[in-house]
Protein backbone atom coordinates (compact mmCIF):
# COMPACT_ATOMS: atom_id res chain seq x y z
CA UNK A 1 24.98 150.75 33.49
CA UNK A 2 27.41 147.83 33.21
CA UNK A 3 24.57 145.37 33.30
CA UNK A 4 23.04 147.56 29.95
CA UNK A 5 26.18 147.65 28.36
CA UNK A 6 26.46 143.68 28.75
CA UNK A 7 23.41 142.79 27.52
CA UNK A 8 23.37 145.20 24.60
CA UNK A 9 26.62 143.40 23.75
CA UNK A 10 24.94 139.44 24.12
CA UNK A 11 21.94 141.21 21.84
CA UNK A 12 24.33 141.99 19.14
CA UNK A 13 26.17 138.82 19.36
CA UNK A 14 23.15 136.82 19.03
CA UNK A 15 21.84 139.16 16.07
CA UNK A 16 25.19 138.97 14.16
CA UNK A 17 25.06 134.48 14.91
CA UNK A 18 22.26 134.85 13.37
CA UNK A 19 22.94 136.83 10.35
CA UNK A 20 26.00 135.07 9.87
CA UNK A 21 24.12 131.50 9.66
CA UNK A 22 22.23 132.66 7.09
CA UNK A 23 25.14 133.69 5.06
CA UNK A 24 26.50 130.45 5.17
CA UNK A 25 23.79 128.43 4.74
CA UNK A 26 23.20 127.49 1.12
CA UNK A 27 19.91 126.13 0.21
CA UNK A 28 19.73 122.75 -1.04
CA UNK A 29 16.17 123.20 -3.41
CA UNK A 30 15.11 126.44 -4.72
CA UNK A 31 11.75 126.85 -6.86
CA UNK A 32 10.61 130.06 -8.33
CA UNK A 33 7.77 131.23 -10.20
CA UNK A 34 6.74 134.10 -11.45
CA UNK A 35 5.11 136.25 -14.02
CA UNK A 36 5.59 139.21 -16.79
CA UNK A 37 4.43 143.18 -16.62
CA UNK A 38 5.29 143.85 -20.05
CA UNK A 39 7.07 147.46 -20.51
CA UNK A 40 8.33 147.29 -24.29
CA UNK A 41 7.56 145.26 -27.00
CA UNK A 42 8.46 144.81 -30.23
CA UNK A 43 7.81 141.86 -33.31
CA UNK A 44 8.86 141.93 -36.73
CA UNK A 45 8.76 139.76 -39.63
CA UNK A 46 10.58 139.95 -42.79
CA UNK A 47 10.21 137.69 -46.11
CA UNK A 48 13.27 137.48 -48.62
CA UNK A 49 12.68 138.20 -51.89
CA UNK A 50 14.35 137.04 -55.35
CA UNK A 51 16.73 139.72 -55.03
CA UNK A 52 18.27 138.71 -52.17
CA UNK A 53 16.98 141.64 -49.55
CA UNK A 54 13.75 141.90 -47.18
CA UNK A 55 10.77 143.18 -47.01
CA UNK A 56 9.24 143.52 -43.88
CA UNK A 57 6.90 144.87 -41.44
CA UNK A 58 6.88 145.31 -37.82
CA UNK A 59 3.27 144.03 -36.35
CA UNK A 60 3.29 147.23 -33.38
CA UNK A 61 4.55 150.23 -35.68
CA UNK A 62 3.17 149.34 -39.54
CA UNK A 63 0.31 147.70 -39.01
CA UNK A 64 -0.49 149.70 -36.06
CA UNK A 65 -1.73 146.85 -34.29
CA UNK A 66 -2.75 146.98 -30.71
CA UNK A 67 -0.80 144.45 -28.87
CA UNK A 68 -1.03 142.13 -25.91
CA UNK A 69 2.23 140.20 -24.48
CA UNK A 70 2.63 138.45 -21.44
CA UNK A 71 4.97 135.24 -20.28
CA UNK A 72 5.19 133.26 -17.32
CA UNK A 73 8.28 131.15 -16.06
CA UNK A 74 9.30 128.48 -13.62
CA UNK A 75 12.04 127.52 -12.61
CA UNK A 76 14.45 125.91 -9.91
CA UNK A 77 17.65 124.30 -8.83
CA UNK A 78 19.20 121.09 -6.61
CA UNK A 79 22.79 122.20 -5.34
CA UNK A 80 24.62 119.58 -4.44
CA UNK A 81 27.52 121.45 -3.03
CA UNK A 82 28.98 125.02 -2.78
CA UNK A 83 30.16 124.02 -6.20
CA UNK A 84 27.63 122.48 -8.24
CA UNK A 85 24.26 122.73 -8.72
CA UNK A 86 21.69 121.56 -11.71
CA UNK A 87 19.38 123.85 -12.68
CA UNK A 88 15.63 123.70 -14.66
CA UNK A 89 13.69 126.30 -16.44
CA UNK A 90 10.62 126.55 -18.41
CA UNK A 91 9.37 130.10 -19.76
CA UNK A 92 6.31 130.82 -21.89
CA UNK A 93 5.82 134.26 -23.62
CA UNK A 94 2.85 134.75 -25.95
CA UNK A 95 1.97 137.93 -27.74
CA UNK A 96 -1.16 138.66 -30.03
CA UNK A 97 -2.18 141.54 -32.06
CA UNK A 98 -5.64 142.67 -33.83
CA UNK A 99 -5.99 145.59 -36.32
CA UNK A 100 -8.77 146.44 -38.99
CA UNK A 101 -6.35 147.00 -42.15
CA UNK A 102 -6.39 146.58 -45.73
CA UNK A 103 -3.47 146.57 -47.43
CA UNK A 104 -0.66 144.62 -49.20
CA UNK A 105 2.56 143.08 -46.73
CA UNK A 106 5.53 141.40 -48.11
CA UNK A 107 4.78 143.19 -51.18
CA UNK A 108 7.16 141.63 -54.04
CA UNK A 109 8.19 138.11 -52.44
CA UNK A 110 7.02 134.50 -52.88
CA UNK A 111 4.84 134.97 -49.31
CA UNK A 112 2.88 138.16 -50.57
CA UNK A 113 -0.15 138.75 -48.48
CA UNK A 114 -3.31 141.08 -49.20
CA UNK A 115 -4.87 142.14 -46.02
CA UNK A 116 -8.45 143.21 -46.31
CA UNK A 117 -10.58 142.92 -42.60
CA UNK A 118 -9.86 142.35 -39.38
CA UNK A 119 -6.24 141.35 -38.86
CA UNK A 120 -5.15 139.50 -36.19
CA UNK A 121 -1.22 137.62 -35.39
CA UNK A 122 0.45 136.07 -32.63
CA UNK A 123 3.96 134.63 -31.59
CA UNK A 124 4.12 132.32 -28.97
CA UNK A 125 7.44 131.35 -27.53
CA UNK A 126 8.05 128.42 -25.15
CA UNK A 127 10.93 126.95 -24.11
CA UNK A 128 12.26 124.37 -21.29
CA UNK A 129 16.03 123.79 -20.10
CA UNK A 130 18.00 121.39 -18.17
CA UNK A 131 21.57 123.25 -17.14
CA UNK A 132 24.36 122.59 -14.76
CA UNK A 133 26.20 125.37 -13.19
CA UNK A 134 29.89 125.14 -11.67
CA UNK A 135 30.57 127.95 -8.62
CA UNK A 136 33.90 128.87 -9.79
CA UNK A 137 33.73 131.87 -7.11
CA UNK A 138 31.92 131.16 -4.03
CA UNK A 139 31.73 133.30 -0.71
CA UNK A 140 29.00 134.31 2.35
CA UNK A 141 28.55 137.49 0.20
CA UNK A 142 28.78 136.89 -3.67
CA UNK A 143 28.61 134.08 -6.14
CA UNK A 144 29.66 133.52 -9.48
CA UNK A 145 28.80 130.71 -12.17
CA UNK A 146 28.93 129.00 -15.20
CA UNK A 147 25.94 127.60 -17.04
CA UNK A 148 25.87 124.63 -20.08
CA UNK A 149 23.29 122.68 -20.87
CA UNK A 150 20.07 121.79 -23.37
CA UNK A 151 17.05 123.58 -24.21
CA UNK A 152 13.93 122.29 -26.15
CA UNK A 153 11.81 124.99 -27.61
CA UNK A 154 8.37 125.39 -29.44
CA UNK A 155 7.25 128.41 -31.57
CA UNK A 156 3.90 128.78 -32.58
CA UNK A 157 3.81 132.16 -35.10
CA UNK A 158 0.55 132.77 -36.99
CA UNK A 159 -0.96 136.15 -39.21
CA UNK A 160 -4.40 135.86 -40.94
CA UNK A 161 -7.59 137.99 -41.56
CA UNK A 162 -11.41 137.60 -42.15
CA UNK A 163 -11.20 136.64 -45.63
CA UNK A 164 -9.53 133.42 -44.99
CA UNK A 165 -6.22 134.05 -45.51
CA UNK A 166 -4.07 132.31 -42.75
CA UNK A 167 -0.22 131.61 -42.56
CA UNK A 168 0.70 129.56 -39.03
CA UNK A 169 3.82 127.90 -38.57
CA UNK A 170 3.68 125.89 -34.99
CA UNK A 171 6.65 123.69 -34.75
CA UNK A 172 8.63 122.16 -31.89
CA UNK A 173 12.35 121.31 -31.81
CA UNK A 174 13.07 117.46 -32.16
CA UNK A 175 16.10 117.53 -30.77
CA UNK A 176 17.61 119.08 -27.53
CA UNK A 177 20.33 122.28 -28.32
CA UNK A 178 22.86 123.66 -26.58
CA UNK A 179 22.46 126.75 -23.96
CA UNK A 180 25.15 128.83 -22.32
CA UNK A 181 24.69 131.13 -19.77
CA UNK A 182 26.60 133.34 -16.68
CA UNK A 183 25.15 133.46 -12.92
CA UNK A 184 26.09 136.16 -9.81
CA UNK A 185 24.52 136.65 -6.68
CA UNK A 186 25.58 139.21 -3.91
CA UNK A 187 24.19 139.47 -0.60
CA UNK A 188 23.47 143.07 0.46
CA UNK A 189 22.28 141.98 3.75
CA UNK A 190 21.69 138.15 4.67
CA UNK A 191 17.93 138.47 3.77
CA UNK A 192 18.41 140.81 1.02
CA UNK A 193 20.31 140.15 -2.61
CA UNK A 194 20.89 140.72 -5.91
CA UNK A 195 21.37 138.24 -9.22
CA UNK A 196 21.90 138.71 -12.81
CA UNK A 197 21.42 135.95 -15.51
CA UNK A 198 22.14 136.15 -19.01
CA UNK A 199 21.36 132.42 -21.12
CA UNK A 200 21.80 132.40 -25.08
CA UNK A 201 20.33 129.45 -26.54
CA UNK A 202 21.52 127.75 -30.04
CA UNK A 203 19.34 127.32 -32.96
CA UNK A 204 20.78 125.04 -35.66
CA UNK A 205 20.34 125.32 -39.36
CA UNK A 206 18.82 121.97 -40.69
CA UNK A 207 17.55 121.27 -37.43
CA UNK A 208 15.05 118.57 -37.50
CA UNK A 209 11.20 119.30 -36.43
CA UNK A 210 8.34 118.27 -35.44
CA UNK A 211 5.01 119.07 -36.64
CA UNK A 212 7.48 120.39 -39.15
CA UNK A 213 4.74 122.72 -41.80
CA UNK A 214 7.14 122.49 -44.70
CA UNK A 215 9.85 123.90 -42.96
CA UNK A 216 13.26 122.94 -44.61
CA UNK A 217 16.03 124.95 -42.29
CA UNK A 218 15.80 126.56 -39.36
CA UNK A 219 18.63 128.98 -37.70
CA UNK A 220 18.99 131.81 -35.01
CA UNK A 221 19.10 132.25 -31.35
CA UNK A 222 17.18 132.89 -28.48
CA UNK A 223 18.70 134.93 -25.45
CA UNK A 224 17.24 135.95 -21.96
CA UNK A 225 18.64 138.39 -19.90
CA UNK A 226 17.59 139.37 -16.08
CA UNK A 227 18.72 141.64 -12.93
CA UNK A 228 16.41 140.51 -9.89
CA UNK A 229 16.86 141.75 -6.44
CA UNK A 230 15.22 139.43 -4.03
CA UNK A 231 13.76 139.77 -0.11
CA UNK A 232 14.03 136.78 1.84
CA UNK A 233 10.84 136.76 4.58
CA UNK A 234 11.17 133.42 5.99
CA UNK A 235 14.07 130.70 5.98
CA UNK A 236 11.20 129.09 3.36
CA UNK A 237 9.83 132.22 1.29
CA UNK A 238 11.15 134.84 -0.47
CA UNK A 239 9.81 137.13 -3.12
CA UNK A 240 11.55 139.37 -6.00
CA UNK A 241 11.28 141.47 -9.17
CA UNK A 242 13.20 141.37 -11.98
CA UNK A 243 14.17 143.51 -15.09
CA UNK A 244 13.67 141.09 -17.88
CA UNK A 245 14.83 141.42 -21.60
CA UNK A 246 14.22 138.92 -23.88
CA UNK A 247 15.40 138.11 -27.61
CA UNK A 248 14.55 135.99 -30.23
CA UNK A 249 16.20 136.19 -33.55
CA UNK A 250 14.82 133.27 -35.96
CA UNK A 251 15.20 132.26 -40.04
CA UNK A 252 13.26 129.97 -41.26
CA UNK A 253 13.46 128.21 -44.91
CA UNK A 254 10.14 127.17 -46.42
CA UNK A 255 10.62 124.69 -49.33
CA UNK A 256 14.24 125.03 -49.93
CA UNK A 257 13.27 129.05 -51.39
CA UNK A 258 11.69 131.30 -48.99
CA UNK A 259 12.99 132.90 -46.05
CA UNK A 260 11.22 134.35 -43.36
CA UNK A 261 12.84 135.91 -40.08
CA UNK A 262 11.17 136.75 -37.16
CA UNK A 263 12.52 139.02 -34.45
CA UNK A 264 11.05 139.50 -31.06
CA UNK A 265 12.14 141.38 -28.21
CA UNK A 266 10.01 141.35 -24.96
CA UNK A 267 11.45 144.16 -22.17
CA UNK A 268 9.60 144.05 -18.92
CA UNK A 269 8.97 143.39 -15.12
CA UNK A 270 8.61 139.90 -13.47
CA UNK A 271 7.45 139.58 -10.23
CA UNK A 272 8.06 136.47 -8.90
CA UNK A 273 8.00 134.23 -5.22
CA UNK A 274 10.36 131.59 -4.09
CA UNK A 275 10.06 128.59 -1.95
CA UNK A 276 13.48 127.50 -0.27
CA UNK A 277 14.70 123.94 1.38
């Protein structure tokens, strides 16, 4: 019985070494990649007239467009100590939408449209960041960070129908812009955790562009929003999903006298793997 006892005790030991050591053990390299099930979605665009107000429709609801959206994303880290870490990110999220309609939108503005045919529009979203993140609280069961750095983004919106009408803006920020952002991890178990990350990225008025279509300021933001919960298989594989939510608010200038705003919001499931070293 004593013998049982003793070795039921050296089992544990060994189990809880073990468990410990991964606790403590921070990865060096992470890389993750990973893909959308879209849940909600939701795109509308809004011209503003002389008077100072909108008009607008929503592509889903007014047009009653059926609509496809997915987005991929990859991304990854280098920690250099329990401290610091840099981080890179690219994410891609294109939506499209087709709809026999006839029919007036943006009645009353400079940007007045007459639909009459086969409708079809799409907004696709891609950006890419650089960040570095400072640990400020940092333990075997929970971490907490800080994120700053630069994003670069391109937007690529288009509506148009059979009878050649076609209004596509595809444009791509010249210049890098700031992007803030809060990390936490907790460790349920050592193979087993939890993260939330929430980024909001700038978009400057006057910004200059490229490919610019007549485009003469350019304001907003972008922000991204996740709660993952992650199973670690190996010491090099893991795999996760994630409740993603993701926003884009945008005003664009055309000629110095029309507006046009575009709001997006993506809600959805990411599945995702991770390779660690």
């Amino acid at each position: 019985m004593k013998k049982i006892l003793y070795i039921a005790l050296l089992l544990c030991s060994v189990v809880q070494a073990q468990q410990d050591e991964v606790k403590t053990v921070d990865d060096q390299w992470k890389v993750s990649l990973g893909a959308y099930i879209v849940g909600t979605y939701a795109t509308s665009v809004s011209v503003k007239n002389p008077s100072g107000t909108y008009a607008g429709l929503s592509l889903p609801d007014l047009l009653n467009m059926k609509t496809d959206a997915y987005s991929a994303y990859l991304d990854g880290y280098y920690r250099f100590d329990d401290t610091h870490r840099i981080e890179i990110g690219w994410k891609s999220t294109k939506s499209q939408g087709h709809k026999q309609y006839t029919g007036t939108v943006f009645e009353g503005t400079p940007l007045e449209i007459n639909f009459n045919g086969n409708v079809n529009s799409h907004v696709d979203i891609a950006t890419a960041k650089l960040m570095y993140n400072y640990s400020f609280y940092h333990n075997d069961e929970m971490e907490v960070a800080l994120a700053i750095g630069l994003h670069r983004s391109r937007f690529d919106l288009g509506i148009k129908d059979d009878a050649l009408i076609n209004q596509e803006f595809s444009f791509t920020l010249a210049t890098p812009l700031p992007v803030v952002g809060v990390r936490a991890e907790y460790f349920i178990n050592p193979r087993w955790n939890v993260l939330y990350s929430f980024d909001v990225f700038a978009l400057s008025a006057g910004l200059e562009l490229e490919d610019n279509p007549g485009i003469t300021a350019f304001s907003g933001y972008i922000s991204d929003t996740s709660l993952s919960t992650e199973y670690r298989f190996t010491d090099l594989l893991s795999a996760g999903v994630s409740i993603n939510y993701n926003v884009n608010d945008i005003s664009i200038t055309l000629d110095d006298t029309n507006e046009l705003r575009l709001q997006n919001n993506v809600m959805g499931l990411v599945v995702y793997g991770s390779l660690h070293f």
